[in-house]
N, C-alpha and C. Protein backbone atom coordinates (compact mmCIF):
# COMPACT_ATOMS: atom_id res chain seq x y z
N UNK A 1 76.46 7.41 -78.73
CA UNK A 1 77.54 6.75 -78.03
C UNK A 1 77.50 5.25 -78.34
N UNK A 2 78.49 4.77 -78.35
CA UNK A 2 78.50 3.05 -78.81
C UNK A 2 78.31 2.24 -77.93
N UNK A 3 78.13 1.09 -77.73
CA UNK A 3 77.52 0.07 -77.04
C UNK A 3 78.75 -0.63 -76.71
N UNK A 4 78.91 -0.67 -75.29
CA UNK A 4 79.60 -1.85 -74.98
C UNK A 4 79.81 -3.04 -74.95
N UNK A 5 80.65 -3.77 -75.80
CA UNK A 5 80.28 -4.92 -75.76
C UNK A 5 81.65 -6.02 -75.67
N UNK A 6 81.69 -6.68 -74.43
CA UNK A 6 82.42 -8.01 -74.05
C UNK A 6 82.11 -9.18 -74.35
N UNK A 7 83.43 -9.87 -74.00
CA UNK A 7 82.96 -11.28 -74.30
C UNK A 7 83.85 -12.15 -73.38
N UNK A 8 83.22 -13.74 -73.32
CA UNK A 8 84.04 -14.37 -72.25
C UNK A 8 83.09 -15.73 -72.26
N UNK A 9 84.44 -16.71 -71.83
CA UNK A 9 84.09 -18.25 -71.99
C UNK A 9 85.13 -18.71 -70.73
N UNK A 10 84.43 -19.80 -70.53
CA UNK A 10 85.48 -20.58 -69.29
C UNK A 10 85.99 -21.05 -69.58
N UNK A 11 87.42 -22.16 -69.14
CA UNK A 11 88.40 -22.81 -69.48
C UNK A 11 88.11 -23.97 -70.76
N UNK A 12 87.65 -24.73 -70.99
CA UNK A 12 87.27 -25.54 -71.79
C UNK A 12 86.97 -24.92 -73.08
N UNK A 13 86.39 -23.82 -73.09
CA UNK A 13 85.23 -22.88 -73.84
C UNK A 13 83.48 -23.71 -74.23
N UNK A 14 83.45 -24.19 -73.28
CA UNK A 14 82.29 -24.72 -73.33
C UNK A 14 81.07 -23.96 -73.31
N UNK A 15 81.45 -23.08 -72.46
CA UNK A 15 80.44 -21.76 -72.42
C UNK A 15 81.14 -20.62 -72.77
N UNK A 16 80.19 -19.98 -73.47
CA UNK A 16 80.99 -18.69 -73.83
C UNK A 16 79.92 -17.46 -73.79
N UNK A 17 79.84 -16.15 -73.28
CA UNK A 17 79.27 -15.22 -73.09
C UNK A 17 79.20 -13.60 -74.02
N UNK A 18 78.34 -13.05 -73.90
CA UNK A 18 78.21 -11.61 -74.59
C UNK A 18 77.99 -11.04 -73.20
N UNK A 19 78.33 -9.70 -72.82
CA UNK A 19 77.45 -8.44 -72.22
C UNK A 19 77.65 -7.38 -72.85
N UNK A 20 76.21 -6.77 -72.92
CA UNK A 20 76.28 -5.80 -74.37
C UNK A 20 75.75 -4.46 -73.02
N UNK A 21 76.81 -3.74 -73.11
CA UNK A 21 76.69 -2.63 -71.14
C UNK A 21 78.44 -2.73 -70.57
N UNK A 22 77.92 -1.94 -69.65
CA UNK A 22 79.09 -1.28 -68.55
C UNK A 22 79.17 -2.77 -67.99
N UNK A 23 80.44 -2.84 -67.42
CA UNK A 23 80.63 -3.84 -65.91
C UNK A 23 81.13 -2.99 -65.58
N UNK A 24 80.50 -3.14 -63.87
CA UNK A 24 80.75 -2.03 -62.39
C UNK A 24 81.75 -1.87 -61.90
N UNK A 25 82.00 -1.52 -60.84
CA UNK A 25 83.49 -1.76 -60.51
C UNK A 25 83.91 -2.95 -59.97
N UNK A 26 85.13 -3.06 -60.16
CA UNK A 26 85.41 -4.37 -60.33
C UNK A 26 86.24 -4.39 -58.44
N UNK A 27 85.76 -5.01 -57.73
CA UNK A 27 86.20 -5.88 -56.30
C UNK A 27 86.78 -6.99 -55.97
N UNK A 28 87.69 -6.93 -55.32
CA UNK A 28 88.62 -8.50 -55.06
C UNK A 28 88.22 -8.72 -53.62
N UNK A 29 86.96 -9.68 -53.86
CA UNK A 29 86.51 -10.76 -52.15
C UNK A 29 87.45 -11.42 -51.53
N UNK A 30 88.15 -11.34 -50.30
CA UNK A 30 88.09 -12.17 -49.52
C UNK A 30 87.88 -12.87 -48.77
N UNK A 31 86.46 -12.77 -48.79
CA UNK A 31 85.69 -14.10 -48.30
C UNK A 31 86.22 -15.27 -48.26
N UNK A 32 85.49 -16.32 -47.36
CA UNK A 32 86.25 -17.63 -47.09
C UNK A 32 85.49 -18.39 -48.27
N UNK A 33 83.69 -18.00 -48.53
CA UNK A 33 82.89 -18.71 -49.91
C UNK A 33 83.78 -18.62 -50.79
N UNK A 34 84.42 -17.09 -51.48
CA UNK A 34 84.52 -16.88 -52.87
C UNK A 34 86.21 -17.61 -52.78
N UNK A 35 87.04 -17.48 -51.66
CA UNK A 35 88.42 -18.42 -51.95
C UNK A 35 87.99 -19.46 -51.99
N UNK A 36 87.01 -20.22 -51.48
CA UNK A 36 86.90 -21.71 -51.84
C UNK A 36 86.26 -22.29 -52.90
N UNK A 37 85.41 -21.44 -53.75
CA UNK A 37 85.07 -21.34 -54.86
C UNK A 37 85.57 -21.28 -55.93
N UNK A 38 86.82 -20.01 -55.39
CA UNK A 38 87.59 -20.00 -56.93
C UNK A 38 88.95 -20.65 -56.69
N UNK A 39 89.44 -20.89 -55.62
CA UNK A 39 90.38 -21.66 -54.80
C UNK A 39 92.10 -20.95 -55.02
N UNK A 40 91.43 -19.99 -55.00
CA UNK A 40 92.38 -18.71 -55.34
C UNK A 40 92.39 -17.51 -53.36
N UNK A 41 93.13 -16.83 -53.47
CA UNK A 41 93.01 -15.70 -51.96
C UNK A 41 92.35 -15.31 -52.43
N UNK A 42 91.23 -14.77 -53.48
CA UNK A 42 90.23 -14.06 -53.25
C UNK A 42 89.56 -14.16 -54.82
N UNK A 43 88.61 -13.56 -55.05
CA UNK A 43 87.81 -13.59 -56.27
C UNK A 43 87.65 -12.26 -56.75
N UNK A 44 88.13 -11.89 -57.85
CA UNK A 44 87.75 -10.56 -58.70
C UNK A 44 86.35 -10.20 -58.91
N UNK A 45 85.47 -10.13 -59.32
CA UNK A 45 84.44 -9.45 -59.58
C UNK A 45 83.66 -8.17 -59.76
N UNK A 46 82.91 -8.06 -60.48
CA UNK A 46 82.48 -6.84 -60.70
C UNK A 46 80.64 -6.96 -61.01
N UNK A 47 79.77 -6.68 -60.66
CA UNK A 47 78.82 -6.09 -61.01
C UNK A 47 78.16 -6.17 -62.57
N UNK A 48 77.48 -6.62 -63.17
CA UNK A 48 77.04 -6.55 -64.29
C UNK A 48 75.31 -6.81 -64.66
N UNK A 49 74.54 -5.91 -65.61
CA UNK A 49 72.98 -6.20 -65.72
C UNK A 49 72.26 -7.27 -65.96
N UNK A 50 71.56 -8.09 -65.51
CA UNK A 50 71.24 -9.22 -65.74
C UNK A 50 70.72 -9.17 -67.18
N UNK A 51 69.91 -7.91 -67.71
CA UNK A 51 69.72 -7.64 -68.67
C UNK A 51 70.88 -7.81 -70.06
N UNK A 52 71.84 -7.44 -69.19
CA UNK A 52 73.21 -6.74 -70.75
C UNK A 52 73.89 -8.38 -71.00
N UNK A 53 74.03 -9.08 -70.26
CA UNK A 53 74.67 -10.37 -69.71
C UNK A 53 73.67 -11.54 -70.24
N UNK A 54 74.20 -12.38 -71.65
CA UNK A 54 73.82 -13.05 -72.38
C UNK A 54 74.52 -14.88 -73.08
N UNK A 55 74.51 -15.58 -72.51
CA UNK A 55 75.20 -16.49 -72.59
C UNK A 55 75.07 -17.10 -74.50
N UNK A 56 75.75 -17.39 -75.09
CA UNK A 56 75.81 -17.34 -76.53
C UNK A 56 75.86 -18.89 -76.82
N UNK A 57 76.83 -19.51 -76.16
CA UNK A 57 76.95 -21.04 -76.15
C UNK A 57 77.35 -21.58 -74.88
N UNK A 58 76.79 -22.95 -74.48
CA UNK A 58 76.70 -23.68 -73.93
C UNK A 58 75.58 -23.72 -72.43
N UNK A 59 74.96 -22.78 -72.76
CA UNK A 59 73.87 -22.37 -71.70
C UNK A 59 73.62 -24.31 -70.56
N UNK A 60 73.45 -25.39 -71.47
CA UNK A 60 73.29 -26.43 -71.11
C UNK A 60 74.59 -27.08 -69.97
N UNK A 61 75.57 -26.45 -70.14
CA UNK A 61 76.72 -26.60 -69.06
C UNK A 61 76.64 -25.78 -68.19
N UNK A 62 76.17 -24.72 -67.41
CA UNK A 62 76.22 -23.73 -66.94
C UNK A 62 75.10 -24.85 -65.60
N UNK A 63 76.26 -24.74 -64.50
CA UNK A 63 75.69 -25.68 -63.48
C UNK A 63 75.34 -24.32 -62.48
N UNK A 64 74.66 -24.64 -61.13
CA UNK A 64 74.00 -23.96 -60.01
C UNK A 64 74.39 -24.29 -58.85
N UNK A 65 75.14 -23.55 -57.76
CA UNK A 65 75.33 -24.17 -56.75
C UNK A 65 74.60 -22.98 -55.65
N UNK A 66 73.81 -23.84 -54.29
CA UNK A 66 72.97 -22.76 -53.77
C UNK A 66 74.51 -22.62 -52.26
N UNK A 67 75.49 -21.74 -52.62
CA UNK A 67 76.03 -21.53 -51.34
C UNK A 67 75.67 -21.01 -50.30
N UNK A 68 74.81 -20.14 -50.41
CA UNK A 68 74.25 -19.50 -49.10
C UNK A 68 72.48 -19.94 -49.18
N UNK A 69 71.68 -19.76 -48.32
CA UNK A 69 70.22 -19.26 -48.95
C UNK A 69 70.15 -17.97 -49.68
N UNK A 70 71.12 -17.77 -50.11
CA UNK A 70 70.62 -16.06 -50.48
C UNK A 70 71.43 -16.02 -52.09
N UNK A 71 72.56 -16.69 -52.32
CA UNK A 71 73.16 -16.67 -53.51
C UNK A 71 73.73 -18.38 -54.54
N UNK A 72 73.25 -18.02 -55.01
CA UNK A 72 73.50 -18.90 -56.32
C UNK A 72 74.79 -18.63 -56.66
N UNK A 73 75.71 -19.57 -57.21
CA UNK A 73 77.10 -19.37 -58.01
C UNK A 73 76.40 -20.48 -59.04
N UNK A 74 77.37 -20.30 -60.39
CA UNK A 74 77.30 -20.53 -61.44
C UNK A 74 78.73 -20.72 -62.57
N UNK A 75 78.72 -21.94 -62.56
CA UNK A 75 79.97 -22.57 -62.99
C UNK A 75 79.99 -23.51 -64.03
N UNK A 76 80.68 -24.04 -65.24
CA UNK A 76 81.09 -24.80 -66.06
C UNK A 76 80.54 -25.92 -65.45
N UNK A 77 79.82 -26.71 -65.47
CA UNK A 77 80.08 -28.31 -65.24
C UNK A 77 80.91 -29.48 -65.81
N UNK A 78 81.36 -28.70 -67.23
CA UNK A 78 82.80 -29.50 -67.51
C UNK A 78 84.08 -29.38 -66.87
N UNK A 79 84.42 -28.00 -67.43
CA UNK A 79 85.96 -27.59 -66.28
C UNK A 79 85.92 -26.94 -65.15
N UNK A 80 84.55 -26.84 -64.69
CA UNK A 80 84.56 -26.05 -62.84
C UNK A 80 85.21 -24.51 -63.30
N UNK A 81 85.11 -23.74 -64.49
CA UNK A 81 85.32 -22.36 -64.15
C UNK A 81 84.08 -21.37 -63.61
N UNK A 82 84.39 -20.87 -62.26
CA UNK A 82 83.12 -20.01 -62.27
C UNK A 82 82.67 -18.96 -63.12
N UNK A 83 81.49 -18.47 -63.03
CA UNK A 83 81.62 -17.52 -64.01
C UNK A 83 80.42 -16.53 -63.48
N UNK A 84 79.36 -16.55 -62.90
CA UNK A 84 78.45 -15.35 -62.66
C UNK A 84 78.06 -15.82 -61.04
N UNK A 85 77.71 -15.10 -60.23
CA UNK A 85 76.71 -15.57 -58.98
C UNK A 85 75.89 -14.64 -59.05
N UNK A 86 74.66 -14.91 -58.56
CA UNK A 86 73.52 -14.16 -58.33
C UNK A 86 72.70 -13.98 -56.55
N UNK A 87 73.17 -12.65 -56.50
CA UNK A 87 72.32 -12.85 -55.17
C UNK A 87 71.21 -12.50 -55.26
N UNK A 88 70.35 -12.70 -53.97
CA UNK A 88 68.87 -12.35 -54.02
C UNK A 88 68.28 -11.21 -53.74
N UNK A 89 69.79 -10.38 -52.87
CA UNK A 89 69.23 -9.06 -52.58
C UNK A 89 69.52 -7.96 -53.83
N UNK A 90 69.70 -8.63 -55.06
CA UNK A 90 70.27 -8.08 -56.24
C UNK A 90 70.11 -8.67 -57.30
N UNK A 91 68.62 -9.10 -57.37
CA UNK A 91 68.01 -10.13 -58.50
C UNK A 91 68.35 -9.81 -60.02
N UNK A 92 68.63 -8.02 -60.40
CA UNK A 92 68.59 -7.33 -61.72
C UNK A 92 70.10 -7.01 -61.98
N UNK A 93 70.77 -8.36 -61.48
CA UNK A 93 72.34 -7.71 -61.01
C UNK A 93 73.31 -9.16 -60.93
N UNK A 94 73.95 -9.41 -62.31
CA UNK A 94 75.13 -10.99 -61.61
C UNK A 94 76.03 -9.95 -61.30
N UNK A 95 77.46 -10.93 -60.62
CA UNK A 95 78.43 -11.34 -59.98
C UNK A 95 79.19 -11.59 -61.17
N UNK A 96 80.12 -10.70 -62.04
CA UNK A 96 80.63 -11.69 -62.96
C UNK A 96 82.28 -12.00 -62.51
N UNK A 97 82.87 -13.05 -62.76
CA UNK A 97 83.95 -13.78 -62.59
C UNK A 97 84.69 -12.96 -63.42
N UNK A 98 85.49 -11.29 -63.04
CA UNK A 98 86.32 -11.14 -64.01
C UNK A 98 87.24 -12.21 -65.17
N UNK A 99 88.00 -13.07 -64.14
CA UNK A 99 89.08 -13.73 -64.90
C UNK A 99 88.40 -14.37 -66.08
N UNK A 100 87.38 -14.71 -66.50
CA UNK A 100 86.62 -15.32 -67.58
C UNK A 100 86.37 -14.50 -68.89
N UNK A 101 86.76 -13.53 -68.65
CA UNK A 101 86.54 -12.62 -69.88
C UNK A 101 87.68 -12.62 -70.75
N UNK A 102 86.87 -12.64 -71.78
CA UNK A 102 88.34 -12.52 -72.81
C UNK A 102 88.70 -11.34 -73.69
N UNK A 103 87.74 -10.67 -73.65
CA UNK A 103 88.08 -8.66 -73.86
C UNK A 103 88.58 -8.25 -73.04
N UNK A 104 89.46 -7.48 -73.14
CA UNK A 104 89.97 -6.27 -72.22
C UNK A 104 88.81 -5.30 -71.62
N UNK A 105 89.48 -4.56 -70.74
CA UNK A 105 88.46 -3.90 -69.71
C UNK A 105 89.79 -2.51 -69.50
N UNK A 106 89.23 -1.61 -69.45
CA UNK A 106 89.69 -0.77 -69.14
C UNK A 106 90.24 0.24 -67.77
N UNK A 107 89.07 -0.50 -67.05
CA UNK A 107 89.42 -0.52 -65.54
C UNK A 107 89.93 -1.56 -64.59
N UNK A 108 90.28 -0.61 -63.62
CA UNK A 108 90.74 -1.81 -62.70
C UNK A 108 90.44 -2.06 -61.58
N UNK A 109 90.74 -3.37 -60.79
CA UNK A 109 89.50 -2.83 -59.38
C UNK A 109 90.20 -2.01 -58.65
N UNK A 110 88.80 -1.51 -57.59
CA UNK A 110 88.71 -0.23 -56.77
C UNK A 110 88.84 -0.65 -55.74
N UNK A 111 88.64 -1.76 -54.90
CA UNK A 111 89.03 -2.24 -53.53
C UNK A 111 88.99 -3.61 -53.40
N UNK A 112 89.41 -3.90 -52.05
CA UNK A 112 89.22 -5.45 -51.70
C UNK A 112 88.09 -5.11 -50.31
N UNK A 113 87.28 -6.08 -50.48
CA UNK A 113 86.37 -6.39 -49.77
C UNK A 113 86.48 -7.49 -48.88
N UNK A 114 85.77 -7.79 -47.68
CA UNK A 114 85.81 -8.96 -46.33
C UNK A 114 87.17 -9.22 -46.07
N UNK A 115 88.43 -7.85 -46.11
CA UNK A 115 89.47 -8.74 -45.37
C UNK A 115 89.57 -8.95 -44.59
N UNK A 116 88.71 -8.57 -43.43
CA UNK A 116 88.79 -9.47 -41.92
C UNK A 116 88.98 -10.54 -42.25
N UNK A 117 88.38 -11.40 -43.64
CA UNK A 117 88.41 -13.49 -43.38
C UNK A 117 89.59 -13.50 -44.31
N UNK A 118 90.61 -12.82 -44.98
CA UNK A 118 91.62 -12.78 -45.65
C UNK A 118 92.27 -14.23 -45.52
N UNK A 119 92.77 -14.77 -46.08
CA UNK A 119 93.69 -16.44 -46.30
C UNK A 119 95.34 -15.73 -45.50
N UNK A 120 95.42 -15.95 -44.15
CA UNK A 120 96.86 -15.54 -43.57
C UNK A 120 97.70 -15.77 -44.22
N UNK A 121 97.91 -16.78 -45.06
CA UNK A 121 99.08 -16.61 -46.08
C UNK A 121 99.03 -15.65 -47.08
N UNK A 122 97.75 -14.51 -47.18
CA UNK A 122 97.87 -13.97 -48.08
C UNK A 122 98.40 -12.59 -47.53
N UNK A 123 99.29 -11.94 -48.70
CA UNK A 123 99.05 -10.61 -48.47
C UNK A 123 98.82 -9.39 -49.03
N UNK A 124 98.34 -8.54 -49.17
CA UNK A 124 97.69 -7.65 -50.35
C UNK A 124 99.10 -6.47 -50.11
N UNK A 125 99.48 -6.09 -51.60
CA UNK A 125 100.44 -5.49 -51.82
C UNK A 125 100.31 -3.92 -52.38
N UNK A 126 98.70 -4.06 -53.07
CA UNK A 126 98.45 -2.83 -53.57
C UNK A 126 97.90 -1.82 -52.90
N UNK A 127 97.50 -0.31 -53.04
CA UNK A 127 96.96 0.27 -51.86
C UNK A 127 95.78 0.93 -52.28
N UNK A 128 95.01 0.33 -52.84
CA UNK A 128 93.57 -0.14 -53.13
C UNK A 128 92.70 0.38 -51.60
N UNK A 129 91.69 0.84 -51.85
CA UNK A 129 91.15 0.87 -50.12
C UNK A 129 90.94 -0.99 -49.85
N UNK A 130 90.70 -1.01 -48.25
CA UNK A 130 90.99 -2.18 -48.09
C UNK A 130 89.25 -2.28 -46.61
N UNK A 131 88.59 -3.04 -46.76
CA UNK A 131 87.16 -2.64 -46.11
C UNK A 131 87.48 -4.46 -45.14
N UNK A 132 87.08 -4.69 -43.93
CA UNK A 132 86.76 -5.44 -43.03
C UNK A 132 85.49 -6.55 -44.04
N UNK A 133 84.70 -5.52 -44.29
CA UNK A 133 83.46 -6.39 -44.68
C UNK A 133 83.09 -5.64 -46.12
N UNK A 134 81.83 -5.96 -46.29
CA UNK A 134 81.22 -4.90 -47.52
C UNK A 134 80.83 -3.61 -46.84
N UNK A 135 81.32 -2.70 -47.82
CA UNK A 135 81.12 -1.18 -47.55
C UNK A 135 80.04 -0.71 -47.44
């Protein structure tokens, strides 16, 4: 069977990425962290191996922010695109910033997550399951 393999850089292309593997299913947060982070109603993401997940260029821009005690985000320090977070209860496991990829993906996400903290101006249109918190 062949090897999966993506690719993806942030706005500038200052950094640019390989993951050679699956990405998980892909989740749209509405959290109040990940809207203010990505400054968007919510953040795409999906799951990916810390292992398969390989930064190719600009490793030296790739800034750290500690938002919680428990998770790291990880962003451009030139153009502020996010691009991976890492939590702690999931050390063998980023957070990747769908929108940063520049391969196609074949799936699509499977739910939205924390809409209890949803942005009231927002409103979700698709009928995706829809969870209060994490499932």
């Amino acid at each position: 069977m062949e090897e999966k393999k993506y690719t993806g850089s942030c706005l500038c292309g200052g950094i640019r990425y390989e993951i050679h593997g699956e990405i998980g299913d892909i989740l749209e947060c509405h959290c109040q962290r990940c809207r203010k982070a990505n400054g968007t109603a919510f953040a795409t993401n999906a799951p990916v191996k810390k292992t398969d997940f390989k930064i190719t260029h600009g490793e030296n821009l790739l800034k750290k922010f500690e938002s919680t005690p428990t998770t790291m985000r990880c962003f451009c320090s030139e153009c502020g695109s996010p691009i991976i977070s890492i939590k702690e209860e999931t050390p063998d496991t980023y957070r990747l910033r769908i929108g940063t990829l520049d391969s196609k993906l074949e799936h699509k996400p499977s739910s939205h997550i924390f809409v209890a903290y949803k942005a009231e101006w927002d409103t979700i249109y698709d009928d995706l399951p829809q969870y209060a918190e994490r499932p």
